[in-house]
PDB file of N, CA and C in Angstrom:
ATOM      1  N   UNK A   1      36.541  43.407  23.453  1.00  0.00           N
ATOM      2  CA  UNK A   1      36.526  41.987  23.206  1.00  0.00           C
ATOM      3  C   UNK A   1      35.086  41.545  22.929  1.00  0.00           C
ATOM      4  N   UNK A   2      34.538  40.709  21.928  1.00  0.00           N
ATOM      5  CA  UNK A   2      33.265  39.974  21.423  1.00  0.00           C
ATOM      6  C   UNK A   2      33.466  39.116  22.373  1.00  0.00           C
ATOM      7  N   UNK A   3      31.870  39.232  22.899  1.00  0.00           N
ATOM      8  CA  UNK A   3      31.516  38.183  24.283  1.00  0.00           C
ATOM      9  C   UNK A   3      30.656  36.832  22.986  1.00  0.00           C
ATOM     10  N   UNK A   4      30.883  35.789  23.773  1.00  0.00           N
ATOM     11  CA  UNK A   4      30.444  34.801  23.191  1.00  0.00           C
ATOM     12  C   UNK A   4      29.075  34.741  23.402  1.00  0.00           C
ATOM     13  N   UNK A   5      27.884  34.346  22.239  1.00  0.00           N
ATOM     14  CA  UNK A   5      27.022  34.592  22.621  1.00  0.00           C
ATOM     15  C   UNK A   5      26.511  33.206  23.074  1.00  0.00           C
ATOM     16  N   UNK A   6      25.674  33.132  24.105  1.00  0.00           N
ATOM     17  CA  UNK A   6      25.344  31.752  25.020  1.00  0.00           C
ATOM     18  C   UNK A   6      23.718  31.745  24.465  1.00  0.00           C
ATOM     19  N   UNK A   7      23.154  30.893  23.818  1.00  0.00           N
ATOM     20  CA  UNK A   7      22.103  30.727  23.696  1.00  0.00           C
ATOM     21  C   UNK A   7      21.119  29.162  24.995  1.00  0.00           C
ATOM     22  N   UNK A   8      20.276  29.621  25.689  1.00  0.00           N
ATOM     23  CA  UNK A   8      19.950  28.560  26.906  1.00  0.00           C
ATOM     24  C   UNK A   8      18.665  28.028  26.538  1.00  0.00           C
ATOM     25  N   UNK A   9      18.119  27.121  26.169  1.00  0.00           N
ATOM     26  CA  UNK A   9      17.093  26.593  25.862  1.00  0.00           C
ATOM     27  C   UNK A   9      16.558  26.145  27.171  1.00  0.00           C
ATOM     28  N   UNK A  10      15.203  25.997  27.289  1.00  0.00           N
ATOM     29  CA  UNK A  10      14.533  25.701  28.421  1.00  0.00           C
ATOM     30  C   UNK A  10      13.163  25.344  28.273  1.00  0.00           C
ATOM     31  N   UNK A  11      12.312  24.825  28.824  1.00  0.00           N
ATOM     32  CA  UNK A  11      10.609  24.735  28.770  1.00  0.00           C
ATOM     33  C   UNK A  11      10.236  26.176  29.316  1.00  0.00           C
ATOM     34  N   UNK A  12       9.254  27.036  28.977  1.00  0.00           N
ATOM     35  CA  UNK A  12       8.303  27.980  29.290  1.00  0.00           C
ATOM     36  C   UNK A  12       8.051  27.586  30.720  1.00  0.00           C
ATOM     37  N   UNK A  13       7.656  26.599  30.850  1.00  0.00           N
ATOM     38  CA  UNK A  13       7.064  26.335  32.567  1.00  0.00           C
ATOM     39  C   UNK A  13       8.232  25.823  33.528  1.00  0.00           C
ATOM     40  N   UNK A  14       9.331  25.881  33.649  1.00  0.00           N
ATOM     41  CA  UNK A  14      10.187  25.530  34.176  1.00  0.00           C
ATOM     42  C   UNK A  14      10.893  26.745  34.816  1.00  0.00           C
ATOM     43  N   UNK A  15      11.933  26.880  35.823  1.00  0.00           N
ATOM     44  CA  UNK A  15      13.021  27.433  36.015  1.00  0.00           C
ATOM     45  C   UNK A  15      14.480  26.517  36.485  1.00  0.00           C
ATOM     46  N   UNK A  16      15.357  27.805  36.106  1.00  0.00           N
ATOM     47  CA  UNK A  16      16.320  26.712  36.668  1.00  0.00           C
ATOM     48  C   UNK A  16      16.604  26.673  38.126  1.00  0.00           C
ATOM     49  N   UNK A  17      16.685  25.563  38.428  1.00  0.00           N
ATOM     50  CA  UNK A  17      17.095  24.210  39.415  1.00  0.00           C
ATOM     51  C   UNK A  17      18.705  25.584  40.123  1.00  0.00           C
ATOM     52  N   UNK A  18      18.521  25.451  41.536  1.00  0.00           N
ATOM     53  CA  UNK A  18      19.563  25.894  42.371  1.00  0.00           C
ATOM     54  C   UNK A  18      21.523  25.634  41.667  1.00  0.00           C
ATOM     55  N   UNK A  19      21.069  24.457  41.971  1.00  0.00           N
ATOM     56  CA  UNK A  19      22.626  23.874  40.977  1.00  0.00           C
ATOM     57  C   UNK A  19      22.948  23.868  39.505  1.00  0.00           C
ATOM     58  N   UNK A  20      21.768  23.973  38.591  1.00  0.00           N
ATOM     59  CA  UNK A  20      22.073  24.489  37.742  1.00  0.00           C
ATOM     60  C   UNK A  20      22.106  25.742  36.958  1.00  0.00           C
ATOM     61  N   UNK A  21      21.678  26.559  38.053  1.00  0.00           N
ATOM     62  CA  UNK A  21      22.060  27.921  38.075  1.00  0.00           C
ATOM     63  C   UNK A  21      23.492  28.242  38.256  1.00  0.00           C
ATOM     64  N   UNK A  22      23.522  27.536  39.554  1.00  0.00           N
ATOM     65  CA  UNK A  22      25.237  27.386  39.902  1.00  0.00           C
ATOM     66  C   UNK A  22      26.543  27.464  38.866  1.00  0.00           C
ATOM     67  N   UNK A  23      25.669  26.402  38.031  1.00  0.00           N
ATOM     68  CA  UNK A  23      27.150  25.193  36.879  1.00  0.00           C
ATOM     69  C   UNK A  23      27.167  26.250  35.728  1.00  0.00           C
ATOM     70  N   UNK A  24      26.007  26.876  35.514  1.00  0.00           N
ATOM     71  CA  UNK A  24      25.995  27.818  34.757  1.00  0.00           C
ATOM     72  C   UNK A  24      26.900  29.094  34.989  1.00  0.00           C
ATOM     73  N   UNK A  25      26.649  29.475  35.972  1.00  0.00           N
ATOM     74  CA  UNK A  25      27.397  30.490  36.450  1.00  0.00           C
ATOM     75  C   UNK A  25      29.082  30.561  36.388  1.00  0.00           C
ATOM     76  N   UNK A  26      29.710  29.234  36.967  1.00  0.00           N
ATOM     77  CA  UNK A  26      30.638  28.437  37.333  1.00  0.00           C
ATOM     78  C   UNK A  26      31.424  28.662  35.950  1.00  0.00           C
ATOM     79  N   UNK A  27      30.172  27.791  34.794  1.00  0.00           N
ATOM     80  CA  UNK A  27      31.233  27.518  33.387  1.00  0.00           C
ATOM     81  C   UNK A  27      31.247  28.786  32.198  1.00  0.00           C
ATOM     82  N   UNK A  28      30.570  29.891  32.869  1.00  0.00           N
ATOM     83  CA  UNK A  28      30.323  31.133  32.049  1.00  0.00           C
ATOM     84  C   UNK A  28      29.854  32.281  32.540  1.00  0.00           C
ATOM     85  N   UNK A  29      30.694  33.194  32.073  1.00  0.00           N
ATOM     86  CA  UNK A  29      31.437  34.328  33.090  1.00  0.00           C
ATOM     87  C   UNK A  29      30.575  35.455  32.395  1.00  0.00           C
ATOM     88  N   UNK A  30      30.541  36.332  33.106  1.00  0.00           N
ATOM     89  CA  UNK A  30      29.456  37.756  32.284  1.00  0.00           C
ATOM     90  C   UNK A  30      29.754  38.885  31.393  1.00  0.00           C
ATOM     91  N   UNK A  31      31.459  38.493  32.092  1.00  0.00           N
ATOM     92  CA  UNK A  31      32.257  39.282  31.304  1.00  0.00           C
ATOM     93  C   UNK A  31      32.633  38.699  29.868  1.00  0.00           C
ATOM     94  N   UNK A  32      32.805  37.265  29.758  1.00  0.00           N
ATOM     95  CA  UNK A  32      32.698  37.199  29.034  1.00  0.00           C
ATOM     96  C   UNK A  32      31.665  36.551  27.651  1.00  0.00           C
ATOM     97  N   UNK A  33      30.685  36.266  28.190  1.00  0.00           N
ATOM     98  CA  UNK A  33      29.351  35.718  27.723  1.00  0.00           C
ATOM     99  C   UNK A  33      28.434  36.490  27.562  1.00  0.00           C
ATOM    100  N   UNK A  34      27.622  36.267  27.099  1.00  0.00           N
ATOM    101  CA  UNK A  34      26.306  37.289  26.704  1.00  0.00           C
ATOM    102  C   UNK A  34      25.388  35.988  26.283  1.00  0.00           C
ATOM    103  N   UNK A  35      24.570  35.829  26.975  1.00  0.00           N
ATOM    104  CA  UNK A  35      23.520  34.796  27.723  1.00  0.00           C
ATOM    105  C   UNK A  35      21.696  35.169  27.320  1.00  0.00           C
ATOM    106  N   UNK A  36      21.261  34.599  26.398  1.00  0.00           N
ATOM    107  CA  UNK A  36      19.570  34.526  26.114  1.00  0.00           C
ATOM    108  C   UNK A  36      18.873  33.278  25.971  1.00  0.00           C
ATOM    109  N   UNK A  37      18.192  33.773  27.261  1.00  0.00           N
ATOM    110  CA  UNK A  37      17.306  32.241  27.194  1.00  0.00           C
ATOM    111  C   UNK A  37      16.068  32.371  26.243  1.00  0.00           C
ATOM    112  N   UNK A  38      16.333  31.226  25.949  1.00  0.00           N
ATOM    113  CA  UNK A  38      15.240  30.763  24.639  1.00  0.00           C
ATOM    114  C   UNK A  38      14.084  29.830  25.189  1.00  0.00           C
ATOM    115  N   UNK A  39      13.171  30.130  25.168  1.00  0.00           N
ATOM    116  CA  UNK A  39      12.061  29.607  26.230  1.00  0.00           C
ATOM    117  C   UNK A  39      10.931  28.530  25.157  1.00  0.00           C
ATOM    118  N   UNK A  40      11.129  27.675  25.540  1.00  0.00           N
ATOM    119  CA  UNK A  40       9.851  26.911  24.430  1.00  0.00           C
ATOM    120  C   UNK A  40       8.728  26.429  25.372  1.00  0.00           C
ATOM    121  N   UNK A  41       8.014  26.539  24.128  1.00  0.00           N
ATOM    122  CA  UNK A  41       6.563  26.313  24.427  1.00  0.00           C
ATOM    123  C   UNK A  41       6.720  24.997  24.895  1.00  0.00           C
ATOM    124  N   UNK A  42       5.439  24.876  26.157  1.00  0.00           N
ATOM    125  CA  UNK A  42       5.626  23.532  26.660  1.00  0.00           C
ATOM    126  C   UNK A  42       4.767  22.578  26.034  1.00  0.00           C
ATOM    127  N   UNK A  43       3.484  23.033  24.530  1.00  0.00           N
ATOM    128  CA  UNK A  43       3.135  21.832  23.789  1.00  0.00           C
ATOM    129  C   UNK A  43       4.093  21.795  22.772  1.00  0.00           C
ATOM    130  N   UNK A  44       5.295  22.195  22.350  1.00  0.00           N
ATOM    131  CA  UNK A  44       5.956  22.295  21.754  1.00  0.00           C
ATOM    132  C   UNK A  44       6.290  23.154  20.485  1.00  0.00           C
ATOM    133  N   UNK A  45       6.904  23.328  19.161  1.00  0.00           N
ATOM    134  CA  UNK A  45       6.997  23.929  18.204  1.00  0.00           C
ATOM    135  C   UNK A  45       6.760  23.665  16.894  1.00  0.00           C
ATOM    136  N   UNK A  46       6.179  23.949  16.232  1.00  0.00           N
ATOM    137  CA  UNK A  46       5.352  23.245  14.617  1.00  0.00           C
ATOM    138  C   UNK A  46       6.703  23.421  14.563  1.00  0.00           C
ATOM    139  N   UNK A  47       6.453  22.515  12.716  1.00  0.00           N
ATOM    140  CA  UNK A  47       7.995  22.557  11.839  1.00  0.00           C
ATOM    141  C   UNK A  47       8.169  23.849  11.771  1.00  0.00           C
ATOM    142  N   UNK A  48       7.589  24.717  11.070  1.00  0.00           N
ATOM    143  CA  UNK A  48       7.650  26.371  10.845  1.00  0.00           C
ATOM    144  C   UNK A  48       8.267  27.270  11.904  1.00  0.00           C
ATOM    145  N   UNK A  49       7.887  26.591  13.249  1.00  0.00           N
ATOM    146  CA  UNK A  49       8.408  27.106  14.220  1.00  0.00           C
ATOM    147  C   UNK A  49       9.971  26.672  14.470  1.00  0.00           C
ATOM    148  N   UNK A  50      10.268  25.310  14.513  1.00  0.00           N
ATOM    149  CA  UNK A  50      11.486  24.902  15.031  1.00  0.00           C
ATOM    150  C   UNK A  50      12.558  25.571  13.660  1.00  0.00           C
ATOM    151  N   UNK A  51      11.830  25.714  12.297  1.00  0.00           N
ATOM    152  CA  UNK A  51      12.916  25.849  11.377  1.00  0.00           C
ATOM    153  C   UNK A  51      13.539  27.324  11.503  1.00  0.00           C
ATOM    154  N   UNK A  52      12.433  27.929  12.164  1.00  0.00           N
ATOM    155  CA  UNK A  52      13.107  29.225  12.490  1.00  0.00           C
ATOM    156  C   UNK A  52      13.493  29.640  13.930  1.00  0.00           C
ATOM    157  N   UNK A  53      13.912  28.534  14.573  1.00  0.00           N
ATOM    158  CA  UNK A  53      14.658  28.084  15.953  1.00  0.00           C
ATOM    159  C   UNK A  53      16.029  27.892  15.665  1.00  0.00           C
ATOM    160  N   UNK A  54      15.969  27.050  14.370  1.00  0.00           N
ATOM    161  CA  UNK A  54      17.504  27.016  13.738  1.00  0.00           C
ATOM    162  C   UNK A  54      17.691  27.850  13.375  1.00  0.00           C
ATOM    163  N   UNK A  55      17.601  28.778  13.003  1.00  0.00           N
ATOM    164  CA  UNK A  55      17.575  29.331  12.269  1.00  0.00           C
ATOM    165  C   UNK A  55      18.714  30.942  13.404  1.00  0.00           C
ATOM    166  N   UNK A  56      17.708  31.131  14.232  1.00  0.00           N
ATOM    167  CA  UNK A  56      18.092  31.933  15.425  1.00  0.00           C
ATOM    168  C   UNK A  56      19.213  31.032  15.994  1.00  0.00           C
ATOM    169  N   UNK A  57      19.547  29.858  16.576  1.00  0.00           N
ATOM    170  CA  UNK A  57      20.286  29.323  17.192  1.00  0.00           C
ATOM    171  C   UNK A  57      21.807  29.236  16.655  1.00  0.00           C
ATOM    172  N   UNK A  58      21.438  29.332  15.325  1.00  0.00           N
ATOM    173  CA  UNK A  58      23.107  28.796  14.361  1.00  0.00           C
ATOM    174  C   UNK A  58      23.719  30.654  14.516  1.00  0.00           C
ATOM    175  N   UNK A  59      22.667  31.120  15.356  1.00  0.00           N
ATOM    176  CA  UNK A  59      23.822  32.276  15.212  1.00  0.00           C
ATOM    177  C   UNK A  59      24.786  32.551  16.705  1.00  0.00           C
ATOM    178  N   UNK A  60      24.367  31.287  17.840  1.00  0.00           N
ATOM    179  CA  UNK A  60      24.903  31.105  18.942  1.00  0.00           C
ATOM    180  C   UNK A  60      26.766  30.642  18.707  1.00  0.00           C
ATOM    181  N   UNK A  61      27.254  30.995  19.657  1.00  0.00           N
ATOM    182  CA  UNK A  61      28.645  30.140  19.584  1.00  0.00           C
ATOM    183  C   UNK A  61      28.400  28.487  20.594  1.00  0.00           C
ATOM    184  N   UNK A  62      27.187  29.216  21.661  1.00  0.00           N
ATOM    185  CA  UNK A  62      27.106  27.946  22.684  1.00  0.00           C
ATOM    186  C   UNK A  62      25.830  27.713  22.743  1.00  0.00           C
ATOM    187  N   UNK A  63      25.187  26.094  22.531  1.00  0.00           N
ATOM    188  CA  UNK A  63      23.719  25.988  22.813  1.00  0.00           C
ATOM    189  C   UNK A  63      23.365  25.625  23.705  1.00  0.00           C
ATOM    190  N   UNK A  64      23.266  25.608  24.769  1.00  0.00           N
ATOM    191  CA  UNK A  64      23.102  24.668  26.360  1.00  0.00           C
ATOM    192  C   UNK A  64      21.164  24.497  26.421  1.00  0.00           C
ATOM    193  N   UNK A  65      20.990  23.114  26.465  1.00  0.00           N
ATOM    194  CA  UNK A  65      20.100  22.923  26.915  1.00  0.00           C
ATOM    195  C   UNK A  65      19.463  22.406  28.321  1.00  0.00           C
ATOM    196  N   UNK A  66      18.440  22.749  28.915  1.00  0.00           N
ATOM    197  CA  UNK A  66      18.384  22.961  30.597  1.00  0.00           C
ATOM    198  C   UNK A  66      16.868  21.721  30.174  1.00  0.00           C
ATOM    199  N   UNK A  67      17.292  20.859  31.454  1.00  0.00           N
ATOM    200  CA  UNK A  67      16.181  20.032  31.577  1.00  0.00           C
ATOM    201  C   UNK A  67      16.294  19.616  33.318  1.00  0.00           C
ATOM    202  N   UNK A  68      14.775  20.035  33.425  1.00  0.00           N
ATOM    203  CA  UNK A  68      14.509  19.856  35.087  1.00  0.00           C
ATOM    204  C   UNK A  68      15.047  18.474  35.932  1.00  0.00           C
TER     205      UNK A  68
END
């Protein structure tokens, strides 16, 4: 079976938060997900950069973004 691929956006200087480790866990299973966190820079991403963010991302089935 093709695991869905989970793409997790996040800040570089951050981790995730107890409970949202949890909800994560909760709404996506290992068996069937396949999970890469995508870590951004915390001054952020030139255009050049973000266009090839889309670029990587449109090949996700799920985009979840994590904010502290």
């Amino acid at each position: 079976m093709k695991k869905v691929k989970v793409k997790i956006i996040i800040n570089e200087q951050h981790n995730l938060l107890p409970d949202q480790d949890r909800v994560l866990k909760e709404t996506f299973s290992e068996e069937k997900h396949q999970f890469e966190f995508v870590k951004s820079p915390a001054g952020g991403w030139t255009l050049e950069e973000m266009n090839e963010k889309i670029k990587e991302l449109q090949q996700a089935d799920i985009i979840v973004f994590v904010s502290p």
